[in-house]
Protein backbone atom coordinates (compact mmCIF):
# COMPACT_ATOMS: atom_id res chain seq x y z
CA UNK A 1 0.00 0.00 0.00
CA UNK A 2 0.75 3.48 -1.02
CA UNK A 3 1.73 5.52 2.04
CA UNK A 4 2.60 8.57 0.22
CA UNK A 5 0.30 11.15 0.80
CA UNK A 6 -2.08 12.19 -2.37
CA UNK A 7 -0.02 15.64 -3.86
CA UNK A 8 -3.41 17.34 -3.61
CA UNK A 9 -3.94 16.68 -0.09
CA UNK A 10 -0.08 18.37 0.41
CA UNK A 11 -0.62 21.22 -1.40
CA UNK A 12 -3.90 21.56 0.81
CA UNK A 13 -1.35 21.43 3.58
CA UNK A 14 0.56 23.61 2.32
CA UNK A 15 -1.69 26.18 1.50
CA UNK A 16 -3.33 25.72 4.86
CA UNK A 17 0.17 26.37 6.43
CA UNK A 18 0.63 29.48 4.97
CA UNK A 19 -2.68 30.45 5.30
CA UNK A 20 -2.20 29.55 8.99
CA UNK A 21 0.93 32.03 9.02
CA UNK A 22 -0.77 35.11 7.71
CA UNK A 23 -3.17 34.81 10.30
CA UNK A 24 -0.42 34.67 12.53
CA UNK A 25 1.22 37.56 11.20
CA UNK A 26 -2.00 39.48 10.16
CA UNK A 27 -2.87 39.46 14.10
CA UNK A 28 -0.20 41.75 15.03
CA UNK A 29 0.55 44.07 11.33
CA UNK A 30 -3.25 44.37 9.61
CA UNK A 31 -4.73 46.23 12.30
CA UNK A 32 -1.34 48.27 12.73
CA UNK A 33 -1.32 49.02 9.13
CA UNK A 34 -5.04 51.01 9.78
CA UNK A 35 -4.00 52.31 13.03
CA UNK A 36 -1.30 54.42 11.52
CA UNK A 37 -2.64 55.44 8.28
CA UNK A 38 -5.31 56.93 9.91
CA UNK A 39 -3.45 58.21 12.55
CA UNK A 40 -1.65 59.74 9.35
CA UNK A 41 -4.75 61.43 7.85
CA UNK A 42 -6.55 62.56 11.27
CA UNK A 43 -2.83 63.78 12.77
CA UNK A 44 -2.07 65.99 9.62
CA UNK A 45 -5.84 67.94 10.09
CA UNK A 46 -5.39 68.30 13.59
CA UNK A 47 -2.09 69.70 13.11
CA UNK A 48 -3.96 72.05 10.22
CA UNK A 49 -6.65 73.25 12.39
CA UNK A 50 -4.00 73.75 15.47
CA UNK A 51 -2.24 75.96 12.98
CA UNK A 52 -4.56 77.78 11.35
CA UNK A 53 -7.29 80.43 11.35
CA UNK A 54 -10.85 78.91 12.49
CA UNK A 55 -12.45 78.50 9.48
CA UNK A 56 -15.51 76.99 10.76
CA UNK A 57 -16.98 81.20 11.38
CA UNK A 58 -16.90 81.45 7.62
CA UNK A 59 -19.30 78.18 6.79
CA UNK A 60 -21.50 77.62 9.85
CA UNK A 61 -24.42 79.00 8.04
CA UNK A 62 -24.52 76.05 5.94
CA UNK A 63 -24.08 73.28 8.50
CA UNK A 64 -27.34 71.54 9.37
CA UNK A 65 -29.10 71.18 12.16
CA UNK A 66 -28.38 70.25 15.04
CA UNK A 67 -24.67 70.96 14.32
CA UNK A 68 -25.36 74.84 13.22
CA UNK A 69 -26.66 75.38 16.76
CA UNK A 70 -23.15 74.46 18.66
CA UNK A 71 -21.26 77.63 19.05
CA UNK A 72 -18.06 77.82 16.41
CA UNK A 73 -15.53 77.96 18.86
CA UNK A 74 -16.27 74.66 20.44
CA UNK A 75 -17.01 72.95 17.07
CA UNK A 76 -13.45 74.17 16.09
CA UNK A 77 -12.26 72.44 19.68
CA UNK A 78 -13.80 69.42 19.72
CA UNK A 79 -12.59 68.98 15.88
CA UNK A 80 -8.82 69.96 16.84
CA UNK A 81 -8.60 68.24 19.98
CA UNK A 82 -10.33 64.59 18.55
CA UNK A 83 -7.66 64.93 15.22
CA UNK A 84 -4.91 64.95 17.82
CA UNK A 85 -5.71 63.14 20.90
CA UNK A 86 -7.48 60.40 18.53
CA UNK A 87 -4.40 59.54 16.34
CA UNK A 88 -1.96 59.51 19.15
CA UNK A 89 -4.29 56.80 20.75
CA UNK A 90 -4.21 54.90 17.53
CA UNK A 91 -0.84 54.96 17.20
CA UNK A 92 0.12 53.65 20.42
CA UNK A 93 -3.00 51.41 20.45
CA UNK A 94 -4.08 52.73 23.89
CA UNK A 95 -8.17 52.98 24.28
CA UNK A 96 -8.46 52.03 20.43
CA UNK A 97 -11.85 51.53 20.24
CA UNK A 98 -13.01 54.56 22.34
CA UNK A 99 -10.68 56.51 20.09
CA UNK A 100 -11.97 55.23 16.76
CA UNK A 101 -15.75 55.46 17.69
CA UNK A 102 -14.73 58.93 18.54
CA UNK A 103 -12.94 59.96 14.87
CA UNK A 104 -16.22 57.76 13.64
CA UNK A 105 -18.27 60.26 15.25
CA UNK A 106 -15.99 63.40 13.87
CA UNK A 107 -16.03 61.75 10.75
CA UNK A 108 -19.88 61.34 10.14
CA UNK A 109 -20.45 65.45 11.74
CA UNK A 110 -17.63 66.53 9.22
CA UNK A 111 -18.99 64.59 5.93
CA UNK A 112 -22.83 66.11 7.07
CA UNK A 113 -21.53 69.70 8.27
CA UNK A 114 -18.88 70.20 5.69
CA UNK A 115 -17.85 67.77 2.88
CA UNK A 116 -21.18 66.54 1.52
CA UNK A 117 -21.01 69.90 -0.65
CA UNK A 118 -21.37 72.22 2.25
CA UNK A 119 -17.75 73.85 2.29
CA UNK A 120 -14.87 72.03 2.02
CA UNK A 121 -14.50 68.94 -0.33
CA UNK A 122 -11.55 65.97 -0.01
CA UNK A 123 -12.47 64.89 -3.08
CA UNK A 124 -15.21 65.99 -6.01
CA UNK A 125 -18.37 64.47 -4.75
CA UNK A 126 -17.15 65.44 -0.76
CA UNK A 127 -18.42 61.33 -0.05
CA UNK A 128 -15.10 59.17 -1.35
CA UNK A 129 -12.56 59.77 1.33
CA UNK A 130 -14.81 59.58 4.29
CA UNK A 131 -16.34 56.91 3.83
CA UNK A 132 -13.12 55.29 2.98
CA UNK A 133 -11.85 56.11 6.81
CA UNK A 134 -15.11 55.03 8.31
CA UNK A 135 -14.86 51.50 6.37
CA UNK A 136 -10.88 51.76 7.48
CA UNK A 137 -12.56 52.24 11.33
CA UNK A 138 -15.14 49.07 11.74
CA UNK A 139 -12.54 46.45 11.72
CA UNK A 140 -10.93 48.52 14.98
CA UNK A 141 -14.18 49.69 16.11
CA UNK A 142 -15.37 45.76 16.34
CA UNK A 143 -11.96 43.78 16.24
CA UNK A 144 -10.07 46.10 18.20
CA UNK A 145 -6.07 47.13 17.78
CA UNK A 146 -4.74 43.82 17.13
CA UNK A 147 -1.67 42.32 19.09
CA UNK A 148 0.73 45.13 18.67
CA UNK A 149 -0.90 47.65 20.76
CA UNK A 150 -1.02 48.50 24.53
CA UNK A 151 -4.69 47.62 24.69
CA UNK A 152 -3.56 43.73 24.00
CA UNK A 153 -0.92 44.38 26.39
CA UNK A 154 -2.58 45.70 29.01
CA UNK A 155 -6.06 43.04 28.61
CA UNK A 156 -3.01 40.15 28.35
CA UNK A 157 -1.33 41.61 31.49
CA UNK A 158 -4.21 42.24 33.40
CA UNK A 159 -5.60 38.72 32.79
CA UNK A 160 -2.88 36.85 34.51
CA UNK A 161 -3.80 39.23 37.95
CA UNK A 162 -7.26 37.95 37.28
């Protein structure tokens, strides 16, 4: 009798193997990869709006309700302080999902208040690049910040206490 295996079955094995590894792997850099590119994008407006002149007084009239009723100032605050606060949680992977629920929240006021053709546009149509970050959020919103982050660190450390 034959005891080779059949070369189908190792190239299942195979395949399975390396699928295995990217799992593995995909664990610690996939949600990493998100973290930081949209620490990226959220950092660099932040930094814009810390910067610069509050440009908020000059299209309030068009944001909608209820958003046209909160006072400029604090819309500009809230706005600064979540692109900066929000990405340096992200990138160190500390509170992850309370930060990205947060930017989700930003992100969803700003595409309503300004980039659905109210003001300031990303892109043509003001819809492409948000919705591209909230899409880029859910997996950290519902899988959290993967292994290399301090919110694995700290749930693995504080497990063995338990």
């Amino acid at each position: 009798m034959n005891s080779n295996p059949h070369p189908s079955l190792f190239i299942a094995s195979i395949a399975q193997n390396i699928f295995n590894l990217f799992d593995r792997v995909g664990e610690w850099i996939g949600p990493l990869g998100l973290r930081l590119l949209l620490a990226y994008e959220f950092w660099e407006s932040g930094v814009e709006k810390w910067r610069g002149e509050n440009w908020f007084f000059d299209i309030q009239d068009q944001f909608p309700f209820p958003f046209s009723v909160v006072p400029v100032d604090i819309s500009w605050q809230i706005a600064t302080w979540s692109e900066l606060l929000g990405p340096i949680a992200l990138v160190l992977g500390l509170g992850t999902r309370f930060a990205s629920l947060s930017l989700i929240i930003l992100t969803v006021v700003a595409w309503i208040s300004v980039h659905a053709g109210n003001g300031y546009n990303v892109v043509d149509n003001g819809f492409k690049l948000p919705l591209i970050y909230l899409v880029m959020f859910i997996p950290l919103l519902l899988s959290g910040p993967g292994k290399l982050s301090l919110d694995h660190w700290i749930s693995k450390r504080y497990a063995k206490l338990a």
